[in-house]
Structures are given as structure tokens and as C-alpha cells.
PDB file of N, CA and C in Angstrom:
ATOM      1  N   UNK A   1     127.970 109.078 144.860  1.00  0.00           N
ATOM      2  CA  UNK A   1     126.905 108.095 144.753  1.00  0.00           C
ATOM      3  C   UNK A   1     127.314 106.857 145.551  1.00  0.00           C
ATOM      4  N   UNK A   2     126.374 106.196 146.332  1.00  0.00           N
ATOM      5  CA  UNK A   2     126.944 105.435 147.033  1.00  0.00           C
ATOM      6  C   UNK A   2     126.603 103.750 146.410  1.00  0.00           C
ATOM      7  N   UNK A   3     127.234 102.876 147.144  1.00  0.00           N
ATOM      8  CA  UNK A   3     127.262 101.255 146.571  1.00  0.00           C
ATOM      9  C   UNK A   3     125.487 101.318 146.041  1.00  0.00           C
ATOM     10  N   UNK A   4     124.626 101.534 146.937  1.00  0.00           N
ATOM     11  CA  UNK A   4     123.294 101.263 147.133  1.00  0.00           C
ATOM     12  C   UNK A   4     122.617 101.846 146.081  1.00  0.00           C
ATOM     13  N   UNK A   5     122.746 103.021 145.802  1.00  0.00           N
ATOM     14  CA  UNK A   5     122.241 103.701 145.147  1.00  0.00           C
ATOM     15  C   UNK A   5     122.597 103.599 143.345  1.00  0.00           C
ATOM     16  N   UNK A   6     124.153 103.380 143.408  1.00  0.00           N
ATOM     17  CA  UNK A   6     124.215 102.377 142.350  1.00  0.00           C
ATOM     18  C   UNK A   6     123.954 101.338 141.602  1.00  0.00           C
ATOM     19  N   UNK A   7     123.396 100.239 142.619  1.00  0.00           N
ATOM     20  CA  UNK A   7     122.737  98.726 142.612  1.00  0.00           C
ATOM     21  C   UNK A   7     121.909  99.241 142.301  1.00  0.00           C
ATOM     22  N   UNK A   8     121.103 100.029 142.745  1.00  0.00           N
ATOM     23  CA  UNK A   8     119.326 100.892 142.220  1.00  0.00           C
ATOM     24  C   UNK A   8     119.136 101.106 141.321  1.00  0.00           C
ATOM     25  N   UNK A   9     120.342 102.204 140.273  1.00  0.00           N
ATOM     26  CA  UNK A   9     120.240 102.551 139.066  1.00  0.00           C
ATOM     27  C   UNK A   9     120.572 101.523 138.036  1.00  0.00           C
ATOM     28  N   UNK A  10     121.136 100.823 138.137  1.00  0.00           N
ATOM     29  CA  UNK A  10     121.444  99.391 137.759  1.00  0.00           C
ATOM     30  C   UNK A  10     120.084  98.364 137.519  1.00  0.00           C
ATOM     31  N   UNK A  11     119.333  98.543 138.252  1.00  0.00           N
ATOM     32  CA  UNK A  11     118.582  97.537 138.599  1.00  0.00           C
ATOM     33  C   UNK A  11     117.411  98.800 138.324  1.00  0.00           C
ATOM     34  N   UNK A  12     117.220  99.704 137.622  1.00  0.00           N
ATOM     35  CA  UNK A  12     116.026 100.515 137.167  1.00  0.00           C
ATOM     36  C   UNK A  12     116.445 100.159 135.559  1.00  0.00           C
ATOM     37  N   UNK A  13     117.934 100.551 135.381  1.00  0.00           N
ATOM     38  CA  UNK A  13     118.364 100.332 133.732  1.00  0.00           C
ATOM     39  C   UNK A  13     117.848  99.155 133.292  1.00  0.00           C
ATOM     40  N   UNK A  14     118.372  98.812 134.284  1.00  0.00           N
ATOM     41  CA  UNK A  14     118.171  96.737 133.584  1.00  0.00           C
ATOM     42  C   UNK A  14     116.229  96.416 133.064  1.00  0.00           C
ATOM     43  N   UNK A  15     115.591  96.643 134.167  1.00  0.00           N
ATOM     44  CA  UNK A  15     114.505  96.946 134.179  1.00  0.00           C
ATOM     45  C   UNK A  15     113.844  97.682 132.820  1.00  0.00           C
ATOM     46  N   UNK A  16     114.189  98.808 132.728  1.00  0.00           N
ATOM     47  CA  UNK A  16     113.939  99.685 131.423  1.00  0.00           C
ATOM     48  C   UNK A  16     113.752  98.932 130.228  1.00  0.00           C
ATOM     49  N   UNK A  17     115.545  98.321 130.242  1.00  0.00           N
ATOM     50  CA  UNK A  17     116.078  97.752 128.927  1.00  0.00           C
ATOM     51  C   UNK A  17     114.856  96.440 128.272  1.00  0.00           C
ATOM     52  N   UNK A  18     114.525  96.200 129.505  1.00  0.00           N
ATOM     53  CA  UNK A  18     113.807  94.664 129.723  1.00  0.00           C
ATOM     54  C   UNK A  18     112.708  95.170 129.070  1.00  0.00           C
ATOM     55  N   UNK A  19     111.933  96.336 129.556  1.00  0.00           N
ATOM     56  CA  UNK A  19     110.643  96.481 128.914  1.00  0.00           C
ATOM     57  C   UNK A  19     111.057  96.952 127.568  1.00  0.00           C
ATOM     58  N   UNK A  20     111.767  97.884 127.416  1.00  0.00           N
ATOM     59  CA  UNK A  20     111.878  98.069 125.477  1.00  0.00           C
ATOM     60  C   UNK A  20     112.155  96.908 124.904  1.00  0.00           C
ATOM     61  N   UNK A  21     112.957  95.917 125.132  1.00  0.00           N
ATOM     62  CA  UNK A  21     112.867  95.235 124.071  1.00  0.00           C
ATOM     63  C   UNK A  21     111.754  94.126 124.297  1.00  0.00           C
ATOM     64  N   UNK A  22     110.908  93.803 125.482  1.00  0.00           N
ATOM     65  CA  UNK A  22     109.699  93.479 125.709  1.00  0.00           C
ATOM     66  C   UNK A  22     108.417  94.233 124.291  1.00  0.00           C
ATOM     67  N   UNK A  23     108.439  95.365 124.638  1.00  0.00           N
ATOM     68  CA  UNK A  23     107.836  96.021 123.805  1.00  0.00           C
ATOM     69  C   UNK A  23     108.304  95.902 122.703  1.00  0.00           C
ATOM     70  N   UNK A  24     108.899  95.829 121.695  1.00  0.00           N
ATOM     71  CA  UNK A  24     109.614  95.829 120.240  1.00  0.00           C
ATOM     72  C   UNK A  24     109.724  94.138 120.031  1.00  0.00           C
ATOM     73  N   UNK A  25     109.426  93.265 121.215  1.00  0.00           N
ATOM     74  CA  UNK A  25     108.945  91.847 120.930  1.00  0.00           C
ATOM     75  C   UNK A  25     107.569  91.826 120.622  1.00  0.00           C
ATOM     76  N   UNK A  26     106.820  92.204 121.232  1.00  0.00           N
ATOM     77  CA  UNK A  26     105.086  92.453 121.146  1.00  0.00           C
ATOM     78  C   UNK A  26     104.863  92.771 119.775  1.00  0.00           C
ATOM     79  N   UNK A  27     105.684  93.730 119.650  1.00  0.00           N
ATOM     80  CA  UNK A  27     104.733  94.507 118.053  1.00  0.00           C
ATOM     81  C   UNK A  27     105.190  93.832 117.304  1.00  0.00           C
ATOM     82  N   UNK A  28     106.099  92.573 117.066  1.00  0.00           N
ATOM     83  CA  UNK A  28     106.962  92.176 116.198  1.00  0.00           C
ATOM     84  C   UNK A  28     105.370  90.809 116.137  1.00  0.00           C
ATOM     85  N   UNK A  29     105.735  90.529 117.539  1.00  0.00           N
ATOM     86  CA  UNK A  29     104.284  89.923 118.058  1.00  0.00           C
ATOM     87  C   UNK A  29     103.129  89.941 116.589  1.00  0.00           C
ATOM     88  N   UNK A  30     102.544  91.115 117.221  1.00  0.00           N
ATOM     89  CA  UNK A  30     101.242  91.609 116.440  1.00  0.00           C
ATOM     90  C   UNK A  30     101.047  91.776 114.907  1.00  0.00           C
ATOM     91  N   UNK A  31     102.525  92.392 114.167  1.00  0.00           N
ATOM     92  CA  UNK A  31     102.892  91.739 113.100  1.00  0.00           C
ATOM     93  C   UNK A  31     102.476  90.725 112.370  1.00  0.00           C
ATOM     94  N   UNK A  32     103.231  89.390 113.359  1.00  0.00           N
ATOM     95  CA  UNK A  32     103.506  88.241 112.506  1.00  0.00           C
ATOM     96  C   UNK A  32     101.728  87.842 112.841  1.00  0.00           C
ATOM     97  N   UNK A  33     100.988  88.029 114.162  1.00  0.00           N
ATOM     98  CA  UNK A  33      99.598  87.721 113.983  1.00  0.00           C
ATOM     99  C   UNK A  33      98.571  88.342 113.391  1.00  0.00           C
ATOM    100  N   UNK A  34      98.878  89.402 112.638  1.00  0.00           N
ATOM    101  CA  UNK A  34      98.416  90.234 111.155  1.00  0.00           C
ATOM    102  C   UNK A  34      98.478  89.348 110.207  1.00  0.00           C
ATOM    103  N   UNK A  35      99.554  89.098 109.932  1.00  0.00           N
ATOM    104  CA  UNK A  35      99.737  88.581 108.580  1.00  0.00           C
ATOM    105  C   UNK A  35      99.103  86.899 108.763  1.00  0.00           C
ATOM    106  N   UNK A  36      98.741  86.072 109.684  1.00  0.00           N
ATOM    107  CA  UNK A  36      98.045  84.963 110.094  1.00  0.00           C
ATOM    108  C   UNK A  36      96.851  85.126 109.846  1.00  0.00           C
ATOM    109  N   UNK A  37      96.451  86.502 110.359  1.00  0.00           N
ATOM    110  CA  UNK A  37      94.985  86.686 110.439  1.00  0.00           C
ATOM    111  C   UNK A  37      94.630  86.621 108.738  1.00  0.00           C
ATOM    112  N   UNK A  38      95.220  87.483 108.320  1.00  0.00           N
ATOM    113  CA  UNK A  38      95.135  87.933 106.653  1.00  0.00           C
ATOM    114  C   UNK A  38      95.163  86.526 106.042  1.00  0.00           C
ATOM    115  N   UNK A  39      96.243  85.544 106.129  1.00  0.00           N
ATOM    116  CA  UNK A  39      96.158  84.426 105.873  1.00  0.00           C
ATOM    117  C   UNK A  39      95.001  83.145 105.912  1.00  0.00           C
ATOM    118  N   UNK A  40      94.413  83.617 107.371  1.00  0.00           N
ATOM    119  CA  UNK A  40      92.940  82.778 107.318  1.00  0.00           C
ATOM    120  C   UNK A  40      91.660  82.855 106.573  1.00  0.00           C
ATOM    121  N   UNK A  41      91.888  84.898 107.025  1.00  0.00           N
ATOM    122  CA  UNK A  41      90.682  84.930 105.789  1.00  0.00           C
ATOM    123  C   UNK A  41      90.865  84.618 104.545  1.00  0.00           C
ATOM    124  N   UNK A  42      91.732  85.043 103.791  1.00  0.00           N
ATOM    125  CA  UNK A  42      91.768  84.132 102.216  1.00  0.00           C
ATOM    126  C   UNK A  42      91.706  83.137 102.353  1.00  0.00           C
ATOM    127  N   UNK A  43      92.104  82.454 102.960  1.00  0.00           N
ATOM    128  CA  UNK A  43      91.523  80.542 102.903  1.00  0.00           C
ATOM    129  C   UNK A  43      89.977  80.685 103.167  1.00  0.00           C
ATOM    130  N   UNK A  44      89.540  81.267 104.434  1.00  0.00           N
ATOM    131  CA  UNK A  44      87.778  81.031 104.920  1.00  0.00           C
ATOM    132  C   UNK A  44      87.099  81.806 103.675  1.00  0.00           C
ATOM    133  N   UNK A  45      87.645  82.147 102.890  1.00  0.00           N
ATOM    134  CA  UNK A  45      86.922  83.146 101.643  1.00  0.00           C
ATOM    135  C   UNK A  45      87.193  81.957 100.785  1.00  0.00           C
ATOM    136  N   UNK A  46      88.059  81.695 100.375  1.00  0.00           N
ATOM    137  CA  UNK A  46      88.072  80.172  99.221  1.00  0.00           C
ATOM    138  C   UNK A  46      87.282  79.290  99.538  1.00  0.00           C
ATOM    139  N   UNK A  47      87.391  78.845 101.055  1.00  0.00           N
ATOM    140  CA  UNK A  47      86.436  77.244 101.241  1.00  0.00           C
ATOM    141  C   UNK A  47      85.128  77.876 100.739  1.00  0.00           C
ATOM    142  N   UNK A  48      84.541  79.295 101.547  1.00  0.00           N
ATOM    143  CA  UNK A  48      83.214  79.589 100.868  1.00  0.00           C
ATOM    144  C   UNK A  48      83.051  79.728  99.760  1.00  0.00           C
ATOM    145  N   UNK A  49      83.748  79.929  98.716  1.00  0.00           N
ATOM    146  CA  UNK A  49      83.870  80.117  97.276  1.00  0.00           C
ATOM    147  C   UNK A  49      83.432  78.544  97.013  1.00  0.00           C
ATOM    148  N   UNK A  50      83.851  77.654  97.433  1.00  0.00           N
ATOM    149  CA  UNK A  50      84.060  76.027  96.985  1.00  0.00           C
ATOM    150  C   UNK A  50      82.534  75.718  97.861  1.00  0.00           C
ATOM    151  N   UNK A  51      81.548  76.710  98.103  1.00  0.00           N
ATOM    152  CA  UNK A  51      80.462  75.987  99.101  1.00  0.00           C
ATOM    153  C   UNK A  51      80.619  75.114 100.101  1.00  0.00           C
ATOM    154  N   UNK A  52      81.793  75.283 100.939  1.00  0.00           N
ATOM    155  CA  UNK A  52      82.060  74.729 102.151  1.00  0.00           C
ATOM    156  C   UNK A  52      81.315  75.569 103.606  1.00  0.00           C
ATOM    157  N   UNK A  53      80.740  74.906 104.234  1.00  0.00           N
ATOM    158  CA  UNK A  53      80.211  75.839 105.354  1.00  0.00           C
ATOM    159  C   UNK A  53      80.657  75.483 106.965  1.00  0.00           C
ATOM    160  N   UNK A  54      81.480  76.671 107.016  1.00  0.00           N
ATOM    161  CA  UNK A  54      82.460  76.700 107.951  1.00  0.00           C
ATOM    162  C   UNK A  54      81.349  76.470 109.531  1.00  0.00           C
ATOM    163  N   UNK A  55      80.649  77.280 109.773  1.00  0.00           N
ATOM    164  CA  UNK A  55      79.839  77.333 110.538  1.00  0.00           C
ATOM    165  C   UNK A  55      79.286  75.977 111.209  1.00  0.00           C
ATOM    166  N   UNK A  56      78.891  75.133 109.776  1.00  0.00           N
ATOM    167  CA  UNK A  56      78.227  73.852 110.163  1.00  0.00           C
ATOM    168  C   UNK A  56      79.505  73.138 110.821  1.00  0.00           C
ATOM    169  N   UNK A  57      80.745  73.163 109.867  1.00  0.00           N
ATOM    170  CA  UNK A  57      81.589  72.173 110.247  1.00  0.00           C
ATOM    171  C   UNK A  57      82.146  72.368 111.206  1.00  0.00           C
ATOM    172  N   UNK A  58      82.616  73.751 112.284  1.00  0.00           N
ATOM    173  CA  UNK A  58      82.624  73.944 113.448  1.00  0.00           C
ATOM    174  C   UNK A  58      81.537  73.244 114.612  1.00  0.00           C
ATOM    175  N   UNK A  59      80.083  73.427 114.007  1.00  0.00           N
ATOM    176  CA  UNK A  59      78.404  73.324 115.006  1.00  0.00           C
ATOM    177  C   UNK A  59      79.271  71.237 115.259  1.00  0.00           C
ATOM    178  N   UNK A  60      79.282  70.619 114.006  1.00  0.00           N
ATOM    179  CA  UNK A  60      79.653  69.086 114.015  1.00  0.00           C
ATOM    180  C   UNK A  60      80.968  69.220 114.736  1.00  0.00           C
ATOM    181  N   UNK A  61      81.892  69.718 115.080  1.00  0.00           N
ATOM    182  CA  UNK A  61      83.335  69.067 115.115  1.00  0.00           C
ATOM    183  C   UNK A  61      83.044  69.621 117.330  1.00  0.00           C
ATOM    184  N   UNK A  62      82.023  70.609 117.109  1.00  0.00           N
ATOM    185  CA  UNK A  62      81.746  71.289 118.541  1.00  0.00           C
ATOM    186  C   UNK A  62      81.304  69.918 119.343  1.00  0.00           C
ATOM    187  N   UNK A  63      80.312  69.386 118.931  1.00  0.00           N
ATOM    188  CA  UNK A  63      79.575  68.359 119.078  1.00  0.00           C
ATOM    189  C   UNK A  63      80.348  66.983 119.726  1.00  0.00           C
ATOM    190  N   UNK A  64      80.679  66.708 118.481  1.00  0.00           N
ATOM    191  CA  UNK A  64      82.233  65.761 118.777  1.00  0.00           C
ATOM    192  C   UNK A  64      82.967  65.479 119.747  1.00  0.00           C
ATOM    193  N   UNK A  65      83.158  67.135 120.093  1.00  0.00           N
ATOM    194  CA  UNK A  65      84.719  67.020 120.873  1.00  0.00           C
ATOM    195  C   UNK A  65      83.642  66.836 122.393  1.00  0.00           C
ATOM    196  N   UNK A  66      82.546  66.895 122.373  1.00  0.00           N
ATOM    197  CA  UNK A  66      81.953  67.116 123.337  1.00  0.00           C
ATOM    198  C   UNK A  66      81.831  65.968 124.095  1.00  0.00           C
ATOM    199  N   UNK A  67      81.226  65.031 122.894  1.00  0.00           N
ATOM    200  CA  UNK A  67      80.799  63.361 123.601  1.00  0.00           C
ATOM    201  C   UNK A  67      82.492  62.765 124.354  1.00  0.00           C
ATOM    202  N   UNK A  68      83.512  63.177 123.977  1.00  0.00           N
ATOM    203  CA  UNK A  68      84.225  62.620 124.688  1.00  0.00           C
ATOM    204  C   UNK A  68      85.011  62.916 125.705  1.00  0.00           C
ATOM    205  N   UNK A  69      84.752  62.452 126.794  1.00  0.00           N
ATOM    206  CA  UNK A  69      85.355  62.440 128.250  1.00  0.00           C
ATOM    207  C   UNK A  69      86.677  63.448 128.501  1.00  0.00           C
ATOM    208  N   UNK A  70      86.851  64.115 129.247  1.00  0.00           N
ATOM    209  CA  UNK A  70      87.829  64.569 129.366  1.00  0.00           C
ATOM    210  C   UNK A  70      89.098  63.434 130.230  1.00  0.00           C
ATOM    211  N   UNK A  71      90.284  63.755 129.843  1.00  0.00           N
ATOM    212  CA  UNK A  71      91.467  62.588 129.938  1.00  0.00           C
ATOM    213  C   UNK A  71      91.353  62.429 131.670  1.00  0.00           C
ATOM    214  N   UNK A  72      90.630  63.473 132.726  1.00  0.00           N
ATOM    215  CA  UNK A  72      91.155  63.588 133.721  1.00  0.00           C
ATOM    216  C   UNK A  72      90.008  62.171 134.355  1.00  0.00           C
ATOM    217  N   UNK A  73      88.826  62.108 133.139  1.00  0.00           N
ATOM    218  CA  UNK A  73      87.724  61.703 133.859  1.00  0.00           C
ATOM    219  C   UNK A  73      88.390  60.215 133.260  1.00  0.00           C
ATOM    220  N   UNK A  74      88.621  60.484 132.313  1.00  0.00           N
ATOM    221  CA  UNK A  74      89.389  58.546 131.684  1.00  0.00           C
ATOM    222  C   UNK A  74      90.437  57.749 132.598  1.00  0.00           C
ATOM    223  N   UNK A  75      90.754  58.818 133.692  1.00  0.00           N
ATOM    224  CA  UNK A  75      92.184  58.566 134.668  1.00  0.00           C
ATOM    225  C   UNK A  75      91.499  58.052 136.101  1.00  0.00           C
ATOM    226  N   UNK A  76      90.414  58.085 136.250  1.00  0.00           N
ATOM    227  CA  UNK A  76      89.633  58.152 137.657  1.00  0.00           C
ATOM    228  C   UNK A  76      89.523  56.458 137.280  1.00  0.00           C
TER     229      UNK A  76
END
């Protein structure tokens, strides 16, 4: 096997290694944003329990963020 061809297999391993534990980061990933997700809905299920309406208070806070300028236009 020569120098070159060595550097190659080297540099395919390395590569490999990179994506498995790439991959086994992701799902660890998707996991922890499961259990977030699960976490929101029991809260968005309580506020509605308490007659809070998520919908409206998004439609108002949409509104809001709207009237004000973006920082790039406050910089001009």
C-alpha cells in the first residue's frame, strides 16, 4: 500500500467516524426535542384549561413586533 493510498484510507475513516457520531448526535438531537415538544403541549393544554387564548395572544404580540422598525432601519 502506498504513502497515498494510505492518507486516503485515513481520510475515508476519519470521514466515516465523523458521520457516526454526527448521526448518534442528531438522534440524541431529536430526543431531547421530543421531550420539549411534549413539554409545550402540557403547558398550551393548561393555559387553555385556565381560558387563555393562545391564538389571540400570538394575532396581538404578531402585531406588535410589527409596528417596530427593524434595528437596520433605526441605524440609517
Amino acid at each position: 500500500m502506498t504513502n497515498k493510498e494510505a492518507n486516503q484510507d485515513e481520510q475515508v475513516g476519519f470521514h466515516k467516524g465523523s458521520l457516526s457520531v454526527l448521526i448518534k448526535e442528531r438522534q440524541e438531537m431529536m430526543k431531547i426535542l421530543q421531550v420539549v415538544e411534549q413539554l409545550m403541549q402540557v403547558h398550551i393544554t393548561a393555559l387553555k384549561e385556565l381560558g387563555i387564548d393562545l391564538e389571540k395572544e400570538a394575532k396581538a404580540l404578531e402585531k406588535t413586533s410589527q409596528k417596530k422598525k427593524p434595528i437596520e432601519d433605526m441605524l440609517k
